[in-house]
N, C-alpha and C. Protein backbone atom coordinates (compact mmCIF):
# COMPACT_ATOMS: atom_id res chain seq x y z
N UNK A 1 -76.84 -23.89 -32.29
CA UNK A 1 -77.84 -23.08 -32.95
C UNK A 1 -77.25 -21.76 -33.43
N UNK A 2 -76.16 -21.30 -32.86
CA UNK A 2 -75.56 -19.84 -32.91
C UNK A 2 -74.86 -19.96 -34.47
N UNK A 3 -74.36 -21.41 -34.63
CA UNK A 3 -73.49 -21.56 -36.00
C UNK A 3 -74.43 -21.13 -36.95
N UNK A 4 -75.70 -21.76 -37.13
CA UNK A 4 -76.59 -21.22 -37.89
C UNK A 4 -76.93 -20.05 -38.90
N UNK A 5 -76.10 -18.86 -37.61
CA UNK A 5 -76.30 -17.28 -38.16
C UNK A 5 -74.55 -16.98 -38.12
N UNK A 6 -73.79 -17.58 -37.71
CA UNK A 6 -72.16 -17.52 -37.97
C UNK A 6 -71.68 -17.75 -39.20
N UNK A 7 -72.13 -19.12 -39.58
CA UNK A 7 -71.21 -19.48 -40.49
C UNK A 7 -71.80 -19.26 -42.12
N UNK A 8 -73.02 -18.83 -42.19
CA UNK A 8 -73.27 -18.14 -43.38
C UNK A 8 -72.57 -16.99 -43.39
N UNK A 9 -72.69 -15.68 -42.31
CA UNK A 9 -71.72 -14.74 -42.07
C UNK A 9 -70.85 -14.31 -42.75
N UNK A 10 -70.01 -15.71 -41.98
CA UNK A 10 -68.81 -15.52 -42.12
C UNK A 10 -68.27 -16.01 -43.85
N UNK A 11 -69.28 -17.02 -44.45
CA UNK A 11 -69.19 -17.20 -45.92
C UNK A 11 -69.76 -16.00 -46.68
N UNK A 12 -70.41 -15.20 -46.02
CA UNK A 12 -70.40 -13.97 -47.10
C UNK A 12 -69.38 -12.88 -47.09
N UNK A 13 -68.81 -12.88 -45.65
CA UNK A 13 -67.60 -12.48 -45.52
C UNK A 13 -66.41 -12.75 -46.45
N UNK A 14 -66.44 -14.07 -46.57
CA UNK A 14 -65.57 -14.50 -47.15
C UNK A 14 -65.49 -14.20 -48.74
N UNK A 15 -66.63 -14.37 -49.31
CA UNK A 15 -67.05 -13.57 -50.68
C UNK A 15 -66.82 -12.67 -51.05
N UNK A 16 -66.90 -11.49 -49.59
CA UNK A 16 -66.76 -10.39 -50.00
C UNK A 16 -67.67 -9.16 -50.18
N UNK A 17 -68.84 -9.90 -49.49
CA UNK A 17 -69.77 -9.00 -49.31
C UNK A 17 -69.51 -8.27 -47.99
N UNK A 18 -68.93 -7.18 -47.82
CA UNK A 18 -69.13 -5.94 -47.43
C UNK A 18 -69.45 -5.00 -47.39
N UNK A 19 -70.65 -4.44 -48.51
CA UNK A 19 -71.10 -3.11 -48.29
C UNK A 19 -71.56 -2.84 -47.16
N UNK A 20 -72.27 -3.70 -46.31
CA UNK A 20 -73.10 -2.87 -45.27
C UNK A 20 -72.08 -2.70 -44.20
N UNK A 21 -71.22 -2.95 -44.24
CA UNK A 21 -69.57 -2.53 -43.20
C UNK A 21 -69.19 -1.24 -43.32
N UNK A 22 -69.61 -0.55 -45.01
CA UNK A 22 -68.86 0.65 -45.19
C UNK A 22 -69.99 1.90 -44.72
N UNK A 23 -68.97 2.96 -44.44
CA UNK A 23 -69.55 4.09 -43.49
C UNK A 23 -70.26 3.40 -41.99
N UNK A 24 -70.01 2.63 -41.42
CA UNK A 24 -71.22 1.69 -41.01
C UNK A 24 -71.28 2.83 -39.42
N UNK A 25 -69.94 3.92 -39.44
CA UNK A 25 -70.64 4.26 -37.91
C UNK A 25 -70.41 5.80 -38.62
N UNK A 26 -70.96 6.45 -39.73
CA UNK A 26 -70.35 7.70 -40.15
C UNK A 26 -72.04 8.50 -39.82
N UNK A 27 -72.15 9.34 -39.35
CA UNK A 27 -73.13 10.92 -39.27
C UNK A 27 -73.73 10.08 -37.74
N UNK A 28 -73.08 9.07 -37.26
CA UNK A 28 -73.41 8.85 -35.67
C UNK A 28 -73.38 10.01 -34.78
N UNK A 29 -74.15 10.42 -33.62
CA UNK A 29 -73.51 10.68 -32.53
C UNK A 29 -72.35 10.40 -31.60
N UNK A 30 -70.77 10.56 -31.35
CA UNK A 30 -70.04 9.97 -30.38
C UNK A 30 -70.06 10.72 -29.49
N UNK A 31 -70.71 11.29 -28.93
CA UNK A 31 -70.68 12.42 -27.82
C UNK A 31 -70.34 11.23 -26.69
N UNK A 32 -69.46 11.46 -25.18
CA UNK A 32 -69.77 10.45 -24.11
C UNK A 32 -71.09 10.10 -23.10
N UNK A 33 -71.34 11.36 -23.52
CA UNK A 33 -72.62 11.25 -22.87
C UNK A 33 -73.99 10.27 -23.31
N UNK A 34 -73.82 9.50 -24.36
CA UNK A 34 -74.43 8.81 -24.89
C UNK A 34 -74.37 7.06 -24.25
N UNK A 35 -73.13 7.19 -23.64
CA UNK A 35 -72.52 5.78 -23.07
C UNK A 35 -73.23 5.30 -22.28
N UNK A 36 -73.64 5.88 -21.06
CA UNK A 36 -74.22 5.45 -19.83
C UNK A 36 -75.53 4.98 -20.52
N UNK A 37 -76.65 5.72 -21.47
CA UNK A 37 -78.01 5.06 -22.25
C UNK A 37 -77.26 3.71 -22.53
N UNK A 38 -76.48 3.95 -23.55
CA UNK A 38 -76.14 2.37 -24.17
C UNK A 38 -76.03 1.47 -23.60
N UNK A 39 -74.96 1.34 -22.15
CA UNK A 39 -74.95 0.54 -20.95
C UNK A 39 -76.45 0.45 -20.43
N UNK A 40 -77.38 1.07 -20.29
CA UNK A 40 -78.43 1.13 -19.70
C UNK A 40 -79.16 0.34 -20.70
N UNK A 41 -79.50 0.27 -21.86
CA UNK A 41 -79.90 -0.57 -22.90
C UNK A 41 -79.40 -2.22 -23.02
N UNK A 42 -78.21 -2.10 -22.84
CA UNK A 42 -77.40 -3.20 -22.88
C UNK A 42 -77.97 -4.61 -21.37
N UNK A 43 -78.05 -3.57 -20.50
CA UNK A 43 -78.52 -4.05 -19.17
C UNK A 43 -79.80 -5.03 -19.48
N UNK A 44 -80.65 -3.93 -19.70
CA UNK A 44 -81.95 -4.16 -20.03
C UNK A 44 -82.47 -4.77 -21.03
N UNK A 45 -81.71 -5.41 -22.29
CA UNK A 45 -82.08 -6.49 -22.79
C UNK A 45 -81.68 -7.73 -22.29
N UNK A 46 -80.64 -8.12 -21.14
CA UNK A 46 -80.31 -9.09 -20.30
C UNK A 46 -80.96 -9.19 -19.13
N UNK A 47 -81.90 -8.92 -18.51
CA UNK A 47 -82.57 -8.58 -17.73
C UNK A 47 -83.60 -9.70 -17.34
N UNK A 48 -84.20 -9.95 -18.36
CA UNK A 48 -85.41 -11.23 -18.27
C UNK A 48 -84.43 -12.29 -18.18
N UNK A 49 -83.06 -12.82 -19.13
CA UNK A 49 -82.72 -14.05 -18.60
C UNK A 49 -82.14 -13.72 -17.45
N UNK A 50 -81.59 -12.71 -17.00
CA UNK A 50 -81.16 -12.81 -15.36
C UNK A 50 -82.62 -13.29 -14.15
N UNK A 51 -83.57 -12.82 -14.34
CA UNK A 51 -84.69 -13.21 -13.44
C UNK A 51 -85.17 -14.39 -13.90
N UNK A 52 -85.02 -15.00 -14.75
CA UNK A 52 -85.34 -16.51 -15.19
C UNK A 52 -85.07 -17.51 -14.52
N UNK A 53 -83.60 -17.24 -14.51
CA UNK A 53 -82.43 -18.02 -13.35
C UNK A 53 -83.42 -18.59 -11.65
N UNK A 54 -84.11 -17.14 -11.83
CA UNK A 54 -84.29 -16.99 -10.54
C UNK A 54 -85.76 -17.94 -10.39
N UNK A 55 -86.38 -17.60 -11.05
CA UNK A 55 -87.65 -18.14 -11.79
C UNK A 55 -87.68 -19.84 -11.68
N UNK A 56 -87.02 -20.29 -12.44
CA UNK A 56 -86.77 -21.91 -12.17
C UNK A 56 -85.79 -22.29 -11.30
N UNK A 57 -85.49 -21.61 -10.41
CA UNK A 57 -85.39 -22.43 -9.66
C UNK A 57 -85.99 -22.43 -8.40
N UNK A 58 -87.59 -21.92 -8.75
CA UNK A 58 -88.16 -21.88 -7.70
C UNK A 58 -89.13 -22.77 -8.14
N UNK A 59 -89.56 -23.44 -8.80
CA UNK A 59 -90.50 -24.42 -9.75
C UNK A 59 -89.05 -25.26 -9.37
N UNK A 60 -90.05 -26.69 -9.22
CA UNK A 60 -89.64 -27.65 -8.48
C UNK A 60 -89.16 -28.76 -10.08
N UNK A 61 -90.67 -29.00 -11.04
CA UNK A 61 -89.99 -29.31 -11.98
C UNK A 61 -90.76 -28.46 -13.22
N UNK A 62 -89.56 -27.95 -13.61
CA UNK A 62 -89.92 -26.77 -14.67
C UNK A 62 -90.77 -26.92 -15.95
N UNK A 63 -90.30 -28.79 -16.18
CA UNK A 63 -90.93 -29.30 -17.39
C UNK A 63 -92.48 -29.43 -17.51
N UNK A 64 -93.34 -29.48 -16.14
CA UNK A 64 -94.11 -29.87 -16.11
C UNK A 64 -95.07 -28.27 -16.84
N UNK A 65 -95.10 -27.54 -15.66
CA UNK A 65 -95.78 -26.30 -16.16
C UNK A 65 -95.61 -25.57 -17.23
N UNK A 66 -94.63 -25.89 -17.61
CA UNK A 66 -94.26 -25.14 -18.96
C UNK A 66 -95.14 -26.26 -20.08
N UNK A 67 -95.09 -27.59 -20.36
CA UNK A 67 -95.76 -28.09 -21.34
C UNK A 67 -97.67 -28.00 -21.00
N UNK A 68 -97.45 -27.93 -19.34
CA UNK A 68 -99.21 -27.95 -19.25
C UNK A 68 -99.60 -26.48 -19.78
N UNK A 69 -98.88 -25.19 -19.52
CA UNK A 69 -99.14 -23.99 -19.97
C UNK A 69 -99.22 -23.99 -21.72
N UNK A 70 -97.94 -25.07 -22.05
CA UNK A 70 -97.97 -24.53 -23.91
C UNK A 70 -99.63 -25.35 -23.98
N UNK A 71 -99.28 -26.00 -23.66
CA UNK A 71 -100.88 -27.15 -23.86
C UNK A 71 -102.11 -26.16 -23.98
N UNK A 72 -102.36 -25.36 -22.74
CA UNK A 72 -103.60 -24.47 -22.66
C UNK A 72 -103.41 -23.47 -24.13
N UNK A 73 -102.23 -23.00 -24.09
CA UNK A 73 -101.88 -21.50 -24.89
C UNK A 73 -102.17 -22.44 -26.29
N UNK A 74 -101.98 -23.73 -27.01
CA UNK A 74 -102.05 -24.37 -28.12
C UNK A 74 -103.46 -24.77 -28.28
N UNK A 75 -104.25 -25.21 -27.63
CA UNK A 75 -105.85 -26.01 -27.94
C UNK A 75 -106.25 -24.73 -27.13
């Protein structure tokens, strides 16, 4: 599924479309003090699949509740 958004990419790459590359990190902040947020951001969009893990494998079979739930959430 990941090729999907790769390999067009990388064919516009290949074309030669680069404008949105240029200046792409210019009137940024680099201060260091900015690092630890970013790490802290970074964390925290990985976060839900880390407790997921945890999630099924406490549901015995995962398939079941999940289609009886889409079922309710659909009709």
């Amino acid at each position: 599924a990941i090729l999907i958004i790769i390999v067009p990419g990388v064919m516009q790459l290949i074309k030669g479309q680069t404008q949105n590359f240029k200046d792409a990190f210019s009137g940024r902040d680099s201060s260091i003090t900015r690092l630890p947020l970013a790490f802290y951001y970074g964390m925290y969009a990985y976060a839900g699949w880390f407790y997921l893990n945890f999630v099924t494998e406490e549901v015995e079979n995962p398939e079941k509740p999940f289609l009886s739930g889409y079922w309710e959430i659909s009709h």
